[in-house]
Protein backbone atom coordinates (compact mmCIF):
# COMPACT_ATOMS: atom_id res chain seq x y z
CA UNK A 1 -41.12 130.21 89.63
CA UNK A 2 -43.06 131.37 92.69
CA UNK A 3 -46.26 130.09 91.09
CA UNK A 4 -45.05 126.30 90.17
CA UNK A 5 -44.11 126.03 93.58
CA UNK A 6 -47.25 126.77 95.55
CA UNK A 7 -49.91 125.70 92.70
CA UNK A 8 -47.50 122.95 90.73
CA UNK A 9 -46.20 121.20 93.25
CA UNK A 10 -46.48 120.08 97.05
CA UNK A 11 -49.40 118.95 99.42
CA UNK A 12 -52.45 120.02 97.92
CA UNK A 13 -53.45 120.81 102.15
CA UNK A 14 -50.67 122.88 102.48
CA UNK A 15 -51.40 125.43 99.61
CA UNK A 16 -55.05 125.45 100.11
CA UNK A 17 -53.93 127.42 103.89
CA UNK A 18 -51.23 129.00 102.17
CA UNK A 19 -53.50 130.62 99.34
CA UNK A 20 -56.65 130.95 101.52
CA UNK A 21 -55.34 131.75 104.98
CA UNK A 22 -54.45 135.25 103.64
CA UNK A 23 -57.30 135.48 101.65
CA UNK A 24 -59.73 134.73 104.80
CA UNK A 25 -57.63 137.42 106.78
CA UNK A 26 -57.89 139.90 104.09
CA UNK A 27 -61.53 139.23 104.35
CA UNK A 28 -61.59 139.91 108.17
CA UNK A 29 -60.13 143.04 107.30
CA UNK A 30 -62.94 143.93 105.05
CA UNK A 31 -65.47 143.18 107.63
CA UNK A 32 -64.11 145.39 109.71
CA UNK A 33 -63.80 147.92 107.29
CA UNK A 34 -67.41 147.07 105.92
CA UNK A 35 -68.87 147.84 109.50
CA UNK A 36 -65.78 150.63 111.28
CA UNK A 37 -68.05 153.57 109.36
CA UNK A 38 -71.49 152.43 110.90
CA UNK A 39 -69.83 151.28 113.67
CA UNK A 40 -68.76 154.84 114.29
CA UNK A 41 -71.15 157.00 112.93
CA UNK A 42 -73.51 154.91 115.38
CA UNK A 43 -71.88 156.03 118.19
CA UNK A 44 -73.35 159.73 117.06
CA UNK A 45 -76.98 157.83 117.39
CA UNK A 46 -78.34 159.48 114.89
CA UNK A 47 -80.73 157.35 112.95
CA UNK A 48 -80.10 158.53 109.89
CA UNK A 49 -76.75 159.28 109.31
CA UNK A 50 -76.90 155.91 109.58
CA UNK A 51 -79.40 155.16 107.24
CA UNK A 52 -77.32 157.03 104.46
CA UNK A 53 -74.42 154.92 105.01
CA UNK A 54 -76.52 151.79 104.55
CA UNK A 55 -78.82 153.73 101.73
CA UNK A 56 -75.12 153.93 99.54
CA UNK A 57 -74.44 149.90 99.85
CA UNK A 58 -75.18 149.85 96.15
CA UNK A 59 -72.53 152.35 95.15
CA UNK A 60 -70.53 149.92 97.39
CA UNK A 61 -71.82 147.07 95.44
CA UNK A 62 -71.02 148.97 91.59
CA UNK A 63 -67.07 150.03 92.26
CA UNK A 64 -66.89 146.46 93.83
CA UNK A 65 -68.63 144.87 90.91
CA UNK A 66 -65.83 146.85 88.92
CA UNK A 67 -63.26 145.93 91.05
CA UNK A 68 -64.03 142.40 90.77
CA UNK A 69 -64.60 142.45 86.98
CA UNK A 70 -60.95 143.47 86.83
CA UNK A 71 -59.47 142.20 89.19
CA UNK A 72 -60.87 138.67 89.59
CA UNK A 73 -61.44 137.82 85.77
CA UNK A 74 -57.26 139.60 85.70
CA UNK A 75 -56.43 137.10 88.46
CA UNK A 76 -58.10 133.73 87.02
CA UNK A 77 -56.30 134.65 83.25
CA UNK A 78 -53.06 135.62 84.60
CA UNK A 79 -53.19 132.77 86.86
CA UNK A 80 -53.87 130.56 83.85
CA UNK A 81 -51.50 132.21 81.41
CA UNK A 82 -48.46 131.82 84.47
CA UNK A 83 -49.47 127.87 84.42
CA UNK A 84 -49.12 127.76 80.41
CA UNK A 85 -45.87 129.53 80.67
CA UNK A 86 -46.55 132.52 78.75
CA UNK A 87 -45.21 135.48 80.02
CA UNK A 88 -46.21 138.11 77.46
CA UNK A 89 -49.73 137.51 77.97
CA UNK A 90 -48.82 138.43 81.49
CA UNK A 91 -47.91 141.44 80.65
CA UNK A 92 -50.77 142.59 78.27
CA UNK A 93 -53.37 141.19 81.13
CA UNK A 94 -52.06 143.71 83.46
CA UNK A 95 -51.81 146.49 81.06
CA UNK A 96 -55.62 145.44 80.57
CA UNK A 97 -56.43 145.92 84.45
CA UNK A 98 -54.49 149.07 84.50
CA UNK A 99 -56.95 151.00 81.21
CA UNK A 100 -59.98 149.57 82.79
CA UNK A 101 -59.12 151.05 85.97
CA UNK A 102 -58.42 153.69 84.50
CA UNK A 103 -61.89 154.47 82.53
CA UNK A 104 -63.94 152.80 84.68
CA UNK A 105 -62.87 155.00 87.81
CA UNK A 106 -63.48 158.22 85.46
CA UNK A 107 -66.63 156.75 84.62
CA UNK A 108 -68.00 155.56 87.81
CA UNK A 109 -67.00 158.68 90.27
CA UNK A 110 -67.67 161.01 87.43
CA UNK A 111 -71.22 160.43 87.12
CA UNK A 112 -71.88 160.55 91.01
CA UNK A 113 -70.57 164.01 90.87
CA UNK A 114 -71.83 165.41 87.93
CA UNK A 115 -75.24 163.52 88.61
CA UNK A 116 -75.09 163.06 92.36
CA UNK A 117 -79.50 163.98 92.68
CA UNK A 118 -79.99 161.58 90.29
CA UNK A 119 -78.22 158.92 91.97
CA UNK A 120 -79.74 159.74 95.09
CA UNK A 121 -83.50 159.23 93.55
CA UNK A 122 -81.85 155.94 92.02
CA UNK A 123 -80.76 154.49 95.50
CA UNK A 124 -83.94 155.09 97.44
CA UNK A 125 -83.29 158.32 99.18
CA UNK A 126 -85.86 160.39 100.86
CA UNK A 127 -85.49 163.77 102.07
CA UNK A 128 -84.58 163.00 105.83
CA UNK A 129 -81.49 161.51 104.75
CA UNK A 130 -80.92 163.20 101.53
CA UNK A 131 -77.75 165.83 102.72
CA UNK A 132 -75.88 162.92 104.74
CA UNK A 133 -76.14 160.91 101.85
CA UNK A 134 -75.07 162.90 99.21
CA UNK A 135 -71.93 164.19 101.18
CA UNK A 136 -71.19 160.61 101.50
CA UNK A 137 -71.28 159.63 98.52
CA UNK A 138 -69.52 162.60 96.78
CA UNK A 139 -65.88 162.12 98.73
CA UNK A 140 -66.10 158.42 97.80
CA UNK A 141 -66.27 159.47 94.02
CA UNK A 142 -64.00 161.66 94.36
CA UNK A 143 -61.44 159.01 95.85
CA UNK A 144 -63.07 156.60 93.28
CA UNK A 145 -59.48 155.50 91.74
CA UNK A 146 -57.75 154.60 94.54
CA UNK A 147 -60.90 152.56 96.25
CA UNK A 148 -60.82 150.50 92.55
CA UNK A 149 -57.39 150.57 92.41
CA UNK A 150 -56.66 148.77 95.86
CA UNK A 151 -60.04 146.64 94.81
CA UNK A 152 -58.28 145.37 91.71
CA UNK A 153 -54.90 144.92 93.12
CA UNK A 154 -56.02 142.94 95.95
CA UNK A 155 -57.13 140.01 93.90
CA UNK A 156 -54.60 140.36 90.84
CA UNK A 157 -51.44 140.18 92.80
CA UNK A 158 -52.77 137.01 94.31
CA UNK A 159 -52.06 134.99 90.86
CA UNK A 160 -48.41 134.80 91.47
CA UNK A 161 -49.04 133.78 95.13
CA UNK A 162 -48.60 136.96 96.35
CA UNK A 163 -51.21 136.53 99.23
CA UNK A 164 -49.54 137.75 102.06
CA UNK A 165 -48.96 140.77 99.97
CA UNK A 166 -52.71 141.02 98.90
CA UNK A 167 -53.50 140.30 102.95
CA UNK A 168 -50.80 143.42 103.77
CA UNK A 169 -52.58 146.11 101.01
CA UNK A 170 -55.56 145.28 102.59
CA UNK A 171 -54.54 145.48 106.17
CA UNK A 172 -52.91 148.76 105.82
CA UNK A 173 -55.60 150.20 104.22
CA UNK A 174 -58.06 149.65 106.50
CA UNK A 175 -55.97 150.15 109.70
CA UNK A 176 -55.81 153.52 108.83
CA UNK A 177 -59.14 153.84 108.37
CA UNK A 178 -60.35 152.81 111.72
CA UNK A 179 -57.54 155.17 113.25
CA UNK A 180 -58.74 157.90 111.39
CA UNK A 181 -63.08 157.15 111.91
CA UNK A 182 -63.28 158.74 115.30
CA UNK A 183 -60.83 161.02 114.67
CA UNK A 184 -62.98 162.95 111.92
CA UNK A 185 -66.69 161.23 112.64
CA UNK A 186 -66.26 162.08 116.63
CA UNK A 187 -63.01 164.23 116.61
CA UNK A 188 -63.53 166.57 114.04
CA UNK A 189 -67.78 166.06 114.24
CA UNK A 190 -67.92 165.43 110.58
CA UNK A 191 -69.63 162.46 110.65
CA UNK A 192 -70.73 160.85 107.10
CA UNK A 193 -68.45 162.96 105.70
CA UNK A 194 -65.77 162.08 108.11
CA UNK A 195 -66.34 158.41 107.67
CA UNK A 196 -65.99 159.22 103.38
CA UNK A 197 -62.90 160.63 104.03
CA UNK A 198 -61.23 158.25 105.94
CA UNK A 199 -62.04 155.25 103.74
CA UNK A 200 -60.92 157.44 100.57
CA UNK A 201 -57.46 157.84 102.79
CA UNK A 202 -57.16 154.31 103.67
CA UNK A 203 -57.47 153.05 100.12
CA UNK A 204 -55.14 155.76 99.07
CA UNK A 205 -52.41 154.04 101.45
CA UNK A 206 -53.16 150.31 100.11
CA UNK A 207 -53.08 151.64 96.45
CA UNK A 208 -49.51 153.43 97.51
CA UNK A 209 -48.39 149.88 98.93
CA UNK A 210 -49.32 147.89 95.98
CA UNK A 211 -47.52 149.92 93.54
CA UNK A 212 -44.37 149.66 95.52
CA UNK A 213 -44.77 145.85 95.27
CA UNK A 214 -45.33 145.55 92.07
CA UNK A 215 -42.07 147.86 90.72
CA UNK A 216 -39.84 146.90 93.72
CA UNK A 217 -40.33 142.85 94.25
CA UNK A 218 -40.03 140.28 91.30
CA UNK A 219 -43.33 140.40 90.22
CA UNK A 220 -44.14 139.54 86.73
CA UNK A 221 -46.91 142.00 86.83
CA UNK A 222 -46.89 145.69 84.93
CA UNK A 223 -48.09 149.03 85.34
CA UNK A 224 -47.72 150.01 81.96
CA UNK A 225 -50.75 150.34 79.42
CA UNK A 226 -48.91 149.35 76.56
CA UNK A 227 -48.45 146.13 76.61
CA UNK A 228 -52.18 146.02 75.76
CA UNK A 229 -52.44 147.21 72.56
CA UNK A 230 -49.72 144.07 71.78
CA UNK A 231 -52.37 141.36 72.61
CA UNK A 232 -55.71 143.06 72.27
CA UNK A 233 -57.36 139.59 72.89
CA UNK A 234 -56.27 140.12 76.99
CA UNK A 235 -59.37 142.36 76.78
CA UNK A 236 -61.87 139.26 75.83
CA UNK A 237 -59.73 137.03 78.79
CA UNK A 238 -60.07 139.44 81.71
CA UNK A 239 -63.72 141.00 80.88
CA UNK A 240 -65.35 136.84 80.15
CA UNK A 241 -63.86 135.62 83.49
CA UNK A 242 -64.85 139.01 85.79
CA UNK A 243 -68.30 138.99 84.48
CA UNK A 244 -69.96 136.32 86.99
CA UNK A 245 -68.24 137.97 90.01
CA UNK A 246 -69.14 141.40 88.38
CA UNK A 247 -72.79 140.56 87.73
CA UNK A 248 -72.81 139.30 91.06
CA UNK A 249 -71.55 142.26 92.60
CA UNK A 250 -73.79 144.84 90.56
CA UNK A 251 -76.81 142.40 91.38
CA UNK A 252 -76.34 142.92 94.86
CA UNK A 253 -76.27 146.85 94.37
CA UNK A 254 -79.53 146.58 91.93
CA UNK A 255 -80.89 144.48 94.43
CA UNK A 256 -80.15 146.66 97.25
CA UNK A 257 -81.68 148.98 95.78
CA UNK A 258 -84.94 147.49 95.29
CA UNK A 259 -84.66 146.88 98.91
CA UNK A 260 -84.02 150.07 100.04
CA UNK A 261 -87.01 151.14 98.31
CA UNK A 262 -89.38 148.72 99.46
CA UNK A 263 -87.43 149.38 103.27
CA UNK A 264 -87.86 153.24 102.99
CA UNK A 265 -91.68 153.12 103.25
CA UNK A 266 -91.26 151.70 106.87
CA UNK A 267 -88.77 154.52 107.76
CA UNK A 268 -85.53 154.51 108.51
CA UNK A 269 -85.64 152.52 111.27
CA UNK A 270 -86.42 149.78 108.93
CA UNK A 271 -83.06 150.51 106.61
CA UNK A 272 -80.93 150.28 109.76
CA UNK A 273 -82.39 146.96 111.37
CA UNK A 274 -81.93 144.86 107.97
CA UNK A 275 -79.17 146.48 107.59
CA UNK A 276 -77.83 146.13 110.81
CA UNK A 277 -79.16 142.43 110.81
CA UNK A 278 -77.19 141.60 107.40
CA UNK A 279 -73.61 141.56 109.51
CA UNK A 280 -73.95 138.48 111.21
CA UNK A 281 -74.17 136.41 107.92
CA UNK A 282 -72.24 138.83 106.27
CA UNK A 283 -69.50 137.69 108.77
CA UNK A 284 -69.78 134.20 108.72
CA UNK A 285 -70.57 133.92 104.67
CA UNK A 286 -67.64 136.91 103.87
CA UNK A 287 -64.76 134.52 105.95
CA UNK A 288 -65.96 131.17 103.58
CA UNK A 289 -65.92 133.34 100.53
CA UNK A 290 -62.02 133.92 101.30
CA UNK A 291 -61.16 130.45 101.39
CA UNK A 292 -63.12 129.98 97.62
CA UNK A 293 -61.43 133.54 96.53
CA UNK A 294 -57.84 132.30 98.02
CA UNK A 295 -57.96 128.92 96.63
CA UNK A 296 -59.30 130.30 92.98
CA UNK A 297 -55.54 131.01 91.51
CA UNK A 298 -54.95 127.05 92.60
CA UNK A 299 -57.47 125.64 90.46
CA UNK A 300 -56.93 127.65 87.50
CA UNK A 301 -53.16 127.17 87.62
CA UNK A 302 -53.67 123.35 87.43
CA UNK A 303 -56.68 124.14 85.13
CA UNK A 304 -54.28 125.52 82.81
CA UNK A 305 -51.87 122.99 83.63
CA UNK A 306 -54.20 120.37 82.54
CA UNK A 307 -53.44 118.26 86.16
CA UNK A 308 -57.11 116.67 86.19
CA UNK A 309 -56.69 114.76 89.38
CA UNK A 310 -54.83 117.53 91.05
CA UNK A 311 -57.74 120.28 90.06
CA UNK A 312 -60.39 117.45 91.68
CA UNK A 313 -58.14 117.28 94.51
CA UNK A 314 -58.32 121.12 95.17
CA UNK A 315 -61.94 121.22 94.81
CA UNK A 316 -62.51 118.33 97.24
CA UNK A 317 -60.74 119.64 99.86
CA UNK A 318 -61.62 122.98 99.63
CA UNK A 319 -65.14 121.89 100.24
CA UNK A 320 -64.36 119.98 102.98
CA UNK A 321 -62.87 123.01 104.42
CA UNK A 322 -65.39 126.23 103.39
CA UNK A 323 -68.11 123.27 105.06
CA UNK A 324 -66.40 123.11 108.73
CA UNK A 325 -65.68 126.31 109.03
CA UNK A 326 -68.90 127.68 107.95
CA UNK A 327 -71.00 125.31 110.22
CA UNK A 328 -68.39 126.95 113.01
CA UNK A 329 -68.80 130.36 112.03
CA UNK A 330 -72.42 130.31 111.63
CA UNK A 331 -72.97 128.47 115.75
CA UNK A 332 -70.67 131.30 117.10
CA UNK A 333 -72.36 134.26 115.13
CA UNK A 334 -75.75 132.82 115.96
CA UNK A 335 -75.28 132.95 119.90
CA UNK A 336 -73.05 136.02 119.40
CA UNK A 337 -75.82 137.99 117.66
CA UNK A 338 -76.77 139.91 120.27
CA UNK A 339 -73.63 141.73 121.00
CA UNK A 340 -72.88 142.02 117.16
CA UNK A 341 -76.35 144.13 116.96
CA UNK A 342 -75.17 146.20 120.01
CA UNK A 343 -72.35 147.10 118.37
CA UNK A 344 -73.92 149.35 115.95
CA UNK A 345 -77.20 150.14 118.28
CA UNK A 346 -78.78 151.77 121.11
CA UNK A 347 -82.28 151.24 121.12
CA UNK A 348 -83.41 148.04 122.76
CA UNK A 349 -86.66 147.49 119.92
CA UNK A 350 -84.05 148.33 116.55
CA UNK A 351 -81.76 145.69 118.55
CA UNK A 352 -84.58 143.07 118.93
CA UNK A 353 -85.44 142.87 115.39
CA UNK A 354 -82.23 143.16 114.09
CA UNK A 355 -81.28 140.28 116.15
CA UNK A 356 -84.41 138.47 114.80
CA UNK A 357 -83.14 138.81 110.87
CA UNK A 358 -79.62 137.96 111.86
CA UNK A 359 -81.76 134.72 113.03
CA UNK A 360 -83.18 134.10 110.06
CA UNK A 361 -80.20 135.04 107.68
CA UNK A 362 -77.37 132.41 109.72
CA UNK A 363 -80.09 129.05 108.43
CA UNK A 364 -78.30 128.89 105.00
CA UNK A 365 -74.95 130.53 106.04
CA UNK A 366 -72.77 126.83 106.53
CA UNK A 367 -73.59 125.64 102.87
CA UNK A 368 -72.61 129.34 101.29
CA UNK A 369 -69.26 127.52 100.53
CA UNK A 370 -70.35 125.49 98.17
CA UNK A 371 -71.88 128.20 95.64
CA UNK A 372 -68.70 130.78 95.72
CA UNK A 373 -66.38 127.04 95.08
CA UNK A 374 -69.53 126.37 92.01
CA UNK A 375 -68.33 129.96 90.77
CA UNK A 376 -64.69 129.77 91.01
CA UNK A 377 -64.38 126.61 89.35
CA UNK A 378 -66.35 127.81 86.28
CA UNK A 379 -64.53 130.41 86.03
CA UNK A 380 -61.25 128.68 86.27
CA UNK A 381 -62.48 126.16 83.85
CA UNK A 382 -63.09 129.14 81.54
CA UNK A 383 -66.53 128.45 81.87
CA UNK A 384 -67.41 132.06 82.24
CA UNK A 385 -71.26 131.66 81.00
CA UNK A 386 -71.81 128.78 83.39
CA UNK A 387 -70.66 131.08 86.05
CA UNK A 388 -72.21 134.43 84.74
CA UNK A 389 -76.08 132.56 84.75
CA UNK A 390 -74.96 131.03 88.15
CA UNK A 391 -74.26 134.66 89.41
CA UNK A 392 -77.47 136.18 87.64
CA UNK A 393 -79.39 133.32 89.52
CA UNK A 394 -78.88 133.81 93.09
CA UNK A 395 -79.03 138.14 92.62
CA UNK A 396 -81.51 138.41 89.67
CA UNK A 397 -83.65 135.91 88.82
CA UNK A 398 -84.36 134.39 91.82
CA UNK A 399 -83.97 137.42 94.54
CA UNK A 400 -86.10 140.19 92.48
CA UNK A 401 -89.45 138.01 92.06
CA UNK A 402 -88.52 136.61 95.41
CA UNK A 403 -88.53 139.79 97.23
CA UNK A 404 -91.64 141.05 95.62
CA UNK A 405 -93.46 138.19 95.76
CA UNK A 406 -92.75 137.41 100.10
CA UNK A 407 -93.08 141.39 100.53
CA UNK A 408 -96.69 140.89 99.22
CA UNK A 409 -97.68 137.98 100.99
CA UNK A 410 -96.51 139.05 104.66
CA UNK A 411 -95.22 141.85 104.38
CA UNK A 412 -92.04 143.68 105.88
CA UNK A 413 -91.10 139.96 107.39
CA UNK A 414 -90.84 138.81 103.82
CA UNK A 415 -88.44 141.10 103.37
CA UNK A 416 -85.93 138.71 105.87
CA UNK A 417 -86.43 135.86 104.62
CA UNK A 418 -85.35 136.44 100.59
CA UNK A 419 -82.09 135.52 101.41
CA UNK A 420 -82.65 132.67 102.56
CA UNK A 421 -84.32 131.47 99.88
CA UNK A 422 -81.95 132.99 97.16
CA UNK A 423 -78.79 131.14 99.26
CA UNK A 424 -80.86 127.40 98.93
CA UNK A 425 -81.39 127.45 95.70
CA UNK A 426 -77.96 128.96 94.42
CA UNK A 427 -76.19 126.87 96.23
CA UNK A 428 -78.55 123.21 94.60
CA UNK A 429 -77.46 125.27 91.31
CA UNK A 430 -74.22 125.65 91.96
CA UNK A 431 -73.36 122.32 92.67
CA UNK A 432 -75.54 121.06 89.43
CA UNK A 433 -72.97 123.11 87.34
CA UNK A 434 -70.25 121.97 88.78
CA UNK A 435 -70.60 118.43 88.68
CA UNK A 436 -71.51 119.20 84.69
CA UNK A 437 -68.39 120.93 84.09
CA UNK A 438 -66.49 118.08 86.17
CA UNK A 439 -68.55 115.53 83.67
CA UNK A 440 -67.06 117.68 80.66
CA UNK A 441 -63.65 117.37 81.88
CA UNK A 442 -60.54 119.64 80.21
CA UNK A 443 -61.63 119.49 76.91
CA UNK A 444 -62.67 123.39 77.04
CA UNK A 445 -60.18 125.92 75.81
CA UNK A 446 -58.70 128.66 77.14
């Protein structure tokens, strides 16, 4: 079995690169897709059709928190159920991922269009940027299914060590959405719009490619949605271990919000420069998460398996690893911030404080490692709580006081620095649970 041999067996070096060199590529590829739309609409320079692609991070933020619900809580059980053998609850996991997809995509882009003004007052918007945001905002809902879908897919072919294939889905889809950004943002002078479209079209082609994997390789995933109904406990499995990364997810779009709304009394300058200044940590912190996310499916497999030393093993050197090349990404991105603000700017003043918060943001950026590892070993240990308060922790309870409470006592400068302090303390957490869990050893049950 495909799985045995990567996770089972083998130098425990050699499947930490297999698992999380894909993963870290796939996460390149979301970089690029997280900054081709501003990177294009900028090139318009207008201000704020680039403020109402930043304004809709948090609708982002929900279809990923959905996305991740599903598909990494459908990963970590499948992964787990493949290492225990049992290939029927296989089966009814996917057929779980396939009816929450399913609802939650109905759901999710049916509100925004039957309540798209309401959202709008929700995410900060003022009147400036009200029309460019709504049209953005309205294709994505539309295209809602097929941005979950390849969301969901990504991460649950991945727990048969299907990497490369979760790497590929990703790749194509967002290949074709750069190739198709100028074409309707410049091209066609759609711009917001044109940028919706194109990432609708590029998730329709990784959906498209996923689907084909799944019926035409060996893959011991389904499609179908009845399998479900056969082990309605799958539900419990895939919903308990997708919570932390889900709460995580719609933390960041509830917090974004409250940023935005805080941001918006400055103007819209001051959406675009944190905004703007977010991408060089985003860079450096998205790359380590996709060694944690590619090595998760290794730990729960032995997890499962009950190999102990083989589990401590993984975690060690995946440490080791998410540490070096954070340290390295966070050096380049620091004396590369300059050009990375240029990218999506013209004006010399928006580029000077935008590089200023990417300074700030990089100080906690090398240690980031060690609170996605805290998360994916909870949830691999089946610790789904542990991980769900980690998760609230670093987005709720410590960012929203946070936030409100530097805002207050200097002002818009504050605003930078919440990170900061949010990452520090998440990551001290993080490791505190971990070593607790590690201290409990495998006497939980699946």
């Amino acid at each position: 079995m495909k799985a045995d041999e990567i996770f089972g067996k083998g130098s425990v070096w050699k499947g930490i690169f297999r698992m999380s060199i894909p993963a870290v590529i796939t996460m390149m590829v979301m970089i690029i897709y997280n900054m081709a739309d501003m990177y294009f609409v900028g090139k318009t320079g207008d201000e704020l059709q680039i403020a109402a692609i930043s304004l809709t991070s948090p609708v982002y933020m929900l279809q990923t928190a959905v996305g991740t619900l599903v598909g990494a809580g459908g990963c970590a059980a499948i992964s787990n159920a493949l290492g225990t053998g049992n290939k029927e609850l296989v089966k009814a996991l996917s057929s779980v991922c396939i009816i929450l997809l399913l609802v939650s995509s109905f759901v999710i882009g049916g509100g925004i269009l039957l309540f798209p003004d309401v959202i709008l007052k929700l995410l900060g918007v003022d009147t400036e940027t009200w029309q460019y945001t709504k049209e953005y905002i309205t294709v994505l809902a539309i295209g809602m299914i097929f941005m979950l879908f390849t969301n969901i897919f990504a991460n649950v072919v991945r727990a048969e060590g299907a990497a490369r294939e979760s790497m590929i889905g990703n790749g194509i889809g967002t290949i074709l959405n750069i190739v198709l950004d100028p074409v309707f943002i410049l091209g066609l002078h759609m711009g917001v719009r044109g940028a919706a479209i194109a990432t609708v079209l590029g998730n329709v082609a990784g959906s498209i490619y996923y689907v084909h994997y799944i019926l035409k390789s060996n893959s011991q995933l389904v499609l179908s949605i009845k399998y479900a109904a056969e082990k309605p406990e799958a539900f419990v499995k895939v919903i308990s271990l997708g919570i932390p990364n889900a709460v995580s997810n719609f933390l960041n779009g509830m917090t974004g919000t409250i940023s935005n709304h805080i941001l918006i009394s400055y103007g819209a300058s001051a959406i675009v420069t944190v905004s703007v200044g977010g991408k060089a940590s985003m860079i450096a912190s998205m790359i380590v998460m996709g060694i944690c996310i590619g090595v998760q499916p290794f730990i729960a497999y032995n997890y499962g398996a009950r190999n102990k030393e083989r589990t401590k093993e993984v975690l060690y050197k995946t440490a080791v690893t998410s540490l070096a090349v954070g340290l390295a990404l966070t050096i380049g991105c620091y004396f590369m911030r300059i050009s990375i603000a240029e990218m999506f700017l013209k004006d010399e003043k928006l580029i000077e404080t935008s590089v200023h918060i990417m300074s700030i943001q990089l100080l906690t950026t090398a240690f980031i490692g060690l609170y996605y590892i805290g998360i994916n070993f909870l949830q691999s240990a089946g610790n789904a709580f542990g991980a769900t308060v980690l998760s609230i922790c670093r987005q709720g309870i410590i960012y929203v006081p946070a936030i409100f409470l530097l805002h207050a006592a200097v002002g818009l400068e504050g605003v930078y620095w919440v990170n900061v302090v949010c990452d520090s303390v998440s990551v001290v957490l993080a490791m505190m649970l971990l070593v607790r869990q590690m201290k409990k050893g495998f006497s939980q049950s699946w």
